[in-house]
C-alpha atoms as a PDB file:
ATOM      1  CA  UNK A   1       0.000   0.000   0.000  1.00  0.00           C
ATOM      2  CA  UNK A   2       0.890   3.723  -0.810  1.00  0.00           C
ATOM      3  CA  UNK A   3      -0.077   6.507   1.285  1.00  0.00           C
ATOM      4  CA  UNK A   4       1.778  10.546   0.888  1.00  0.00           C
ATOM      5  CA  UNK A   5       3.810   8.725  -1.373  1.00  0.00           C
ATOM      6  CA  UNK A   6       5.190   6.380   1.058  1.00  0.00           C
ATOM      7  CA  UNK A   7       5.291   2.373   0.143  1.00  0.00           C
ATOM      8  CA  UNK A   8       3.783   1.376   3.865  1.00  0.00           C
ATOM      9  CA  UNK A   9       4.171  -2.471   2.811  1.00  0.00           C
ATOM     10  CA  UNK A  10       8.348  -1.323   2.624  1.00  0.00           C
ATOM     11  CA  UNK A  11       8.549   0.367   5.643  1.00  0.00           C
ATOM     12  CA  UNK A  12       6.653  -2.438   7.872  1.00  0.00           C
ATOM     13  CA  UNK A  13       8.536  -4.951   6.104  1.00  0.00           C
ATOM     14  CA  UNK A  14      12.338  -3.303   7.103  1.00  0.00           C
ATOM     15  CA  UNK A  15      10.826  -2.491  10.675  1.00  0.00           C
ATOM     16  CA  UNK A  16      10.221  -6.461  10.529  1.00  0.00           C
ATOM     17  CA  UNK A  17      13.320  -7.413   9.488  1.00  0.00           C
ATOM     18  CA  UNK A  18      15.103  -4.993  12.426  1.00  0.00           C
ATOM     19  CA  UNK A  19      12.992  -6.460  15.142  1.00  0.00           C
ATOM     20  CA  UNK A  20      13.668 -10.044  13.754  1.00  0.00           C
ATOM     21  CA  UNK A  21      17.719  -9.170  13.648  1.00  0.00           C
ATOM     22  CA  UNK A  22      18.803  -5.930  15.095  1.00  0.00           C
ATOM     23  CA  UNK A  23      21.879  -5.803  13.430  1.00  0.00           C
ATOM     24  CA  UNK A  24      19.928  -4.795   9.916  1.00  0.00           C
ATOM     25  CA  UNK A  25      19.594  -1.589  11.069  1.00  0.00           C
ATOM     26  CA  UNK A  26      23.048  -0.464  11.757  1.00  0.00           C
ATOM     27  CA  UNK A  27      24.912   0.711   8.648  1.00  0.00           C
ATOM     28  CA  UNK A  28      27.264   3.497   7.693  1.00  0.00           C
ATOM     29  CA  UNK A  29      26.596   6.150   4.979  1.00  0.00           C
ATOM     30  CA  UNK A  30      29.402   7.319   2.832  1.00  0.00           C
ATOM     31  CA  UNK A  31      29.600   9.822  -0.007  1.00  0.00           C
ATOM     32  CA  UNK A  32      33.004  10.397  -1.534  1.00  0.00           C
ATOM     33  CA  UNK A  33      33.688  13.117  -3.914  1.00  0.00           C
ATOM     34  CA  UNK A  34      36.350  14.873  -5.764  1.00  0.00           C
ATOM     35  CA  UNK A  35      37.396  18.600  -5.541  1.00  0.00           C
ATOM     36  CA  UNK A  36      37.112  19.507  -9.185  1.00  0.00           C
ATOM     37  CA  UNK A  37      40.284  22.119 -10.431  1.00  0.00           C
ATOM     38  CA  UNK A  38      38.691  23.835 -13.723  1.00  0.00           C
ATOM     39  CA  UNK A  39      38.524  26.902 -13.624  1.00  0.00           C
ATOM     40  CA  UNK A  40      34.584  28.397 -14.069  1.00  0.00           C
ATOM     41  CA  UNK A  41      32.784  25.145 -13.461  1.00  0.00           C
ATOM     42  CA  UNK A  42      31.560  23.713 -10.275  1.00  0.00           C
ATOM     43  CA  UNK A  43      33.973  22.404  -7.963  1.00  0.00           C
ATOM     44  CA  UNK A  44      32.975  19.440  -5.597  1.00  0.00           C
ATOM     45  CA  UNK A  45      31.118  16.402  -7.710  1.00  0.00           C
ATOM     46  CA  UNK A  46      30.115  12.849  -5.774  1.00  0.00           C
ATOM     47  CA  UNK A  47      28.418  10.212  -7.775  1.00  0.00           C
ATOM     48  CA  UNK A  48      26.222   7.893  -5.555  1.00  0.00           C
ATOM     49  CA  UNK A  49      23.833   5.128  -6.197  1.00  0.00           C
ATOM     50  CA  UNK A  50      20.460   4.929  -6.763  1.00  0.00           C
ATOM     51  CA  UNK A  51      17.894   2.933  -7.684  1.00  0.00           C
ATOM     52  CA  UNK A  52      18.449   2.549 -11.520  1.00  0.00           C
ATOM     53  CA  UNK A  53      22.095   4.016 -11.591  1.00  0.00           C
ATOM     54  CA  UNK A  54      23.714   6.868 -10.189  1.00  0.00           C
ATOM     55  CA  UNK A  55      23.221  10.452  -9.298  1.00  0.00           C
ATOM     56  CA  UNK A  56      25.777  13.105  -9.665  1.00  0.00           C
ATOM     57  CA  UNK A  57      25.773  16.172  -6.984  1.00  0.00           C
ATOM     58  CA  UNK A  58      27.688  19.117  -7.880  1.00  0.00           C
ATOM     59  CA  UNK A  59      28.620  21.995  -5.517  1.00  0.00           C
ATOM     60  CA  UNK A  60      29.947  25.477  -5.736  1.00  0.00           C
ATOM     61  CA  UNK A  61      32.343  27.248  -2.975  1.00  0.00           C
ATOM     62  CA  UNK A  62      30.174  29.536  -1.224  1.00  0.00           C
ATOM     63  CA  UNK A  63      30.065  32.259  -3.461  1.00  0.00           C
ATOM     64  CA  UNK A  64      29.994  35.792  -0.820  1.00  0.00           C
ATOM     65  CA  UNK A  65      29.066  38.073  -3.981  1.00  0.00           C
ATOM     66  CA  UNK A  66      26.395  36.189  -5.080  1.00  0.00           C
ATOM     67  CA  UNK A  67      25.391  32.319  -6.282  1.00  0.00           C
ATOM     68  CA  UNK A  68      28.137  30.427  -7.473  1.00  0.00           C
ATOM     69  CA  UNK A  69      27.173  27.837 -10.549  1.00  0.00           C
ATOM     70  CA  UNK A  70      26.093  25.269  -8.376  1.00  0.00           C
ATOM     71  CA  UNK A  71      24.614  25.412  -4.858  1.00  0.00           C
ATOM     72  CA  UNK A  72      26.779  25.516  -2.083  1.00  0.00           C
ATOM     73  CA  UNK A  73      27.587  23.112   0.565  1.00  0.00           C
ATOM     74  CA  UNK A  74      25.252  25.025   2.716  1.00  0.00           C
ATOM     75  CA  UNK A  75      22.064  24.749   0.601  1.00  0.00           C
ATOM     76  CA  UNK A  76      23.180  20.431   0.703  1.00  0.00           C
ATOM     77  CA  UNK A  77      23.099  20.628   4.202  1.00  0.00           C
ATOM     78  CA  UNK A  78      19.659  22.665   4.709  1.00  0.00           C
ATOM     79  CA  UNK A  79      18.358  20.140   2.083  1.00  0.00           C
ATOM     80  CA  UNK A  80      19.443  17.228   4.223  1.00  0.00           C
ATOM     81  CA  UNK A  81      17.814  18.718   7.076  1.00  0.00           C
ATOM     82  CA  UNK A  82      14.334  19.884   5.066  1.00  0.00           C
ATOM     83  CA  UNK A  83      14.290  16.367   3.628  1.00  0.00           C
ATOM     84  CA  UNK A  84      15.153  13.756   6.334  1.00  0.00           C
ATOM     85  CA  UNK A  85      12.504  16.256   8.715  1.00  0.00           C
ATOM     86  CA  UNK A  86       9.819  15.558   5.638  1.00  0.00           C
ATOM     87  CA  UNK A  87      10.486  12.265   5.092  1.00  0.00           C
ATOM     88  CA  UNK A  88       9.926  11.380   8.858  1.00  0.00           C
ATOM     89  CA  UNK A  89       7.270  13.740   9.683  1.00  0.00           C
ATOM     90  CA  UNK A  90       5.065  12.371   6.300  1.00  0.00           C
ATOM     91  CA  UNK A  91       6.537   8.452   7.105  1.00  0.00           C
ATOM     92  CA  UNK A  92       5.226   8.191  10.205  1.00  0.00           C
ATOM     93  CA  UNK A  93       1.548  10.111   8.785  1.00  0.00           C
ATOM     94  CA  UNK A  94       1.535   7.291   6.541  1.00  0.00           C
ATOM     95  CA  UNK A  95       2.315   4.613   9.037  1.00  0.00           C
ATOM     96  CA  UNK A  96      -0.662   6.316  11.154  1.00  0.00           C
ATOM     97  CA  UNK A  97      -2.750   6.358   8.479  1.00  0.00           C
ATOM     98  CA  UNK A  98      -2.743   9.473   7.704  1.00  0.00           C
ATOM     99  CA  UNK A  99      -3.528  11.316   4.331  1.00  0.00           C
ATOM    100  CA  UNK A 100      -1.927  14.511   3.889  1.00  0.00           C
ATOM    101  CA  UNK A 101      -2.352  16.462   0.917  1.00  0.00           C
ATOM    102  CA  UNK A 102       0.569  18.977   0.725  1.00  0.00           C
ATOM    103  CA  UNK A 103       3.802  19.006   2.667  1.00  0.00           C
ATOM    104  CA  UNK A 104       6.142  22.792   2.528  1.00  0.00           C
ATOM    105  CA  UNK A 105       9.231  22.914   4.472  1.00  0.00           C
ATOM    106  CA  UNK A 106      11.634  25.518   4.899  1.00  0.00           C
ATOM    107  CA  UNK A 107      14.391  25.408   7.079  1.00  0.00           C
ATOM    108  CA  UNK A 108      16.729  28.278   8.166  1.00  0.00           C
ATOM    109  CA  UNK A 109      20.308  28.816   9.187  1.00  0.00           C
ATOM    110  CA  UNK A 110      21.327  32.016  11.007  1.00  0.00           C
ATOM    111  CA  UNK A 111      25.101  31.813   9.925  1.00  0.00           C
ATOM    112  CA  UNK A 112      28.395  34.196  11.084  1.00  0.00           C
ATOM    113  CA  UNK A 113      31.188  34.053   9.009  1.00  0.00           C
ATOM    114  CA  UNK A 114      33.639  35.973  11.022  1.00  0.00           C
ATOM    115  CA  UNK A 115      35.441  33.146  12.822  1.00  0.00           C
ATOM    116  CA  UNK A 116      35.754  31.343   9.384  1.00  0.00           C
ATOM    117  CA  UNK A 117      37.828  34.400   7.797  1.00  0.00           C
ATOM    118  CA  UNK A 118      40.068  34.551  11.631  1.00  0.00           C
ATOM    119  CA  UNK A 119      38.235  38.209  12.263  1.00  0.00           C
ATOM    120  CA  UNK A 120      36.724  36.829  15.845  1.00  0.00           C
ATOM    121  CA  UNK A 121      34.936  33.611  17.546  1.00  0.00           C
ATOM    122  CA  UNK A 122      31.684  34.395  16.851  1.00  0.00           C
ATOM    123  CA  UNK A 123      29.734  30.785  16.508  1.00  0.00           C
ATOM    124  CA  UNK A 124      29.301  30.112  12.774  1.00  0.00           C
ATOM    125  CA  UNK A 125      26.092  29.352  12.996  1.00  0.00           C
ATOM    126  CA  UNK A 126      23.773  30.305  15.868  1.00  0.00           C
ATOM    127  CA  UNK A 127      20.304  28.885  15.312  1.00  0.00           C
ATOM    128  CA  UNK A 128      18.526  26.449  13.052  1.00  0.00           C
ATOM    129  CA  UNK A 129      14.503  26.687  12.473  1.00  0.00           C
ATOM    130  CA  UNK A 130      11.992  24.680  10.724  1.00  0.00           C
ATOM    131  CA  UNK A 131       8.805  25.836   9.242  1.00  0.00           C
ATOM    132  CA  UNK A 132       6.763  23.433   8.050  1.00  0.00           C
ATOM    133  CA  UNK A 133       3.239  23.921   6.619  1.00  0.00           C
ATOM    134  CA  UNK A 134       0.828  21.377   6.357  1.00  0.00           C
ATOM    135  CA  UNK A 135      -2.853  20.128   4.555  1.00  0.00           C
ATOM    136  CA  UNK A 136      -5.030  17.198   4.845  1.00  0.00           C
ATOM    137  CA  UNK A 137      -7.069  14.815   6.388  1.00  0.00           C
ATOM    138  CA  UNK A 138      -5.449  15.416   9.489  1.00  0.00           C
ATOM    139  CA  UNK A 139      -6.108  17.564  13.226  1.00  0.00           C
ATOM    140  CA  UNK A 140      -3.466  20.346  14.768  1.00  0.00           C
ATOM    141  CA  UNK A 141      -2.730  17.916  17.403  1.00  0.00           C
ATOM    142  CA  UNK A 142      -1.856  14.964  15.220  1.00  0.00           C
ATOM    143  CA  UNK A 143      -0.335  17.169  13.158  1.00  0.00           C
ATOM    144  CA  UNK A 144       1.917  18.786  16.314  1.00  0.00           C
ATOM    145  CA  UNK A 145       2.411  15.089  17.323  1.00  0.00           C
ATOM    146  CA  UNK A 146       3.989  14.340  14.374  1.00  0.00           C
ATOM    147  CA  UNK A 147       6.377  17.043  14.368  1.00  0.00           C
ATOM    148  CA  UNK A 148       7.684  16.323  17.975  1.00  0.00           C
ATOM    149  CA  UNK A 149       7.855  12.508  16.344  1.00  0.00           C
ATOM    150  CA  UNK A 150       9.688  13.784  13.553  1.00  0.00           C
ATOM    151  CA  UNK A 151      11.833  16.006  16.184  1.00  0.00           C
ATOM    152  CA  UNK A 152      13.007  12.987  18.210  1.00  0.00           C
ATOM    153  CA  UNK A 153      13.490  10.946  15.471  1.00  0.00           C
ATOM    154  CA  UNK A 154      14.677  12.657  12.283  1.00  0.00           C
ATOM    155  CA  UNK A 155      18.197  11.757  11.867  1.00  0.00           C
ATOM    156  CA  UNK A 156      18.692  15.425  10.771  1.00  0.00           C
ATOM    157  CA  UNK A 157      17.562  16.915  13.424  1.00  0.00           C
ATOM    158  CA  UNK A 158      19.377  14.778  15.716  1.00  0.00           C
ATOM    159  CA  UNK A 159      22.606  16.022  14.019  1.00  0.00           C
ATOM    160  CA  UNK A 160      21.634  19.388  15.042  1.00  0.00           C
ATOM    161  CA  UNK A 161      20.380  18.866  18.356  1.00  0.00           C
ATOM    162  CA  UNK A 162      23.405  16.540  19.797  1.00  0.00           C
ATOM    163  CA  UNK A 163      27.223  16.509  19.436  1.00  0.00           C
ATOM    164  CA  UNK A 164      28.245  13.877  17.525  1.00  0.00           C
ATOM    165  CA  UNK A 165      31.492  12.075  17.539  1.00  0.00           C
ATOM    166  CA  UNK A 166      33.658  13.264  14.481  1.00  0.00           C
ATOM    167  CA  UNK A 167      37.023  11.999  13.570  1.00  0.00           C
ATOM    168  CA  UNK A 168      38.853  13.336  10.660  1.00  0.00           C
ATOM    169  CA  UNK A 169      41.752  12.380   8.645  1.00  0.00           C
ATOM    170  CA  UNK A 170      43.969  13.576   6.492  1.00  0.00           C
ATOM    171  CA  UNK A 171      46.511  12.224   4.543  1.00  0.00           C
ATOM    172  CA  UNK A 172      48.924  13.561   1.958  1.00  0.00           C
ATOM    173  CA  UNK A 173      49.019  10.890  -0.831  1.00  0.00           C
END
């Protein structure tokens, strides 16, 4: 069954196969890209896999005088964040049976580039909101319920809400 463009049968089924062995649901995510050196063009590309092939993402350097020719790392990040809120707030609407109609998120980033460029230690960014408006079928307290769902368990949002081990690594080849 579909419902908000969700396959419920898919998402029951992999919630069946984590109950039945755990260790299905523990995986790590990768991307890998290259830092591209031509001059005028974009200059990070990653190639990952989808369902029928691949998908190429391109991204500019932030551009500070205006947008570069492909969005910048920033406008990946916010879309990470506006899409993995979406896709668990309208996931778990499905999985409650819940038709919605129309789905608008927008989320924000108030950012301080002063520490970046060594000119103080400002935080570089010092707030993140989510606006999300929603239609159908549904009430203003399942819909509120489903955002505080989507809050706790939005991968996205947990990246913004906790600190998060991060070990990096550099090595000159």
């Amino acid at each position: 069954m579909t419902l908000n463009n969700i396959d419920t049968a898919q998402v029951i089924a992999y919630k069946e196969e984590i109950r039945a062995k755990p260790a299905e649901a523990k995986f790590t995510a990768k991307i890998e890209g290259d830092w591209l050196f031509e001059d005028g063009g974009s200059q990070f590309r990653s190639t990952v896999k989808v369902k029928d092939g691949t998908y190429t993402m391109e991204a500019s350097h932030p551009n500070f005088a205006g947008p570069g020719v492909r969005p910048g790392p920033m406008a990946f990040g916010l879309f990470w964040f506006a899409a993995c809120y979406s896709s668990t707030f309208v996931t778990e609407a499905a999985m409650r049976n819940l038709r919605l109609t129309s789905v608008k998120t927008r989320v924000e980033a108030d950012l301080d580039y002063t520490a970046q460029f060594d000119l103080g230690e400002c935080p570089l960014i010092t707030e993140y909101r989510v606006i999300m408006d929603v239609s159908g079928d549904v009430t203003d307290i399942q819909v509120q319920d489903l955002k505080e769902y989507a809050l706790g368990k939005c991968m996205g949002m947990f990246t913004i809400k906790h600190a998060i081990v991060l070990k990096a690594d550099v090595r000159l080849r």
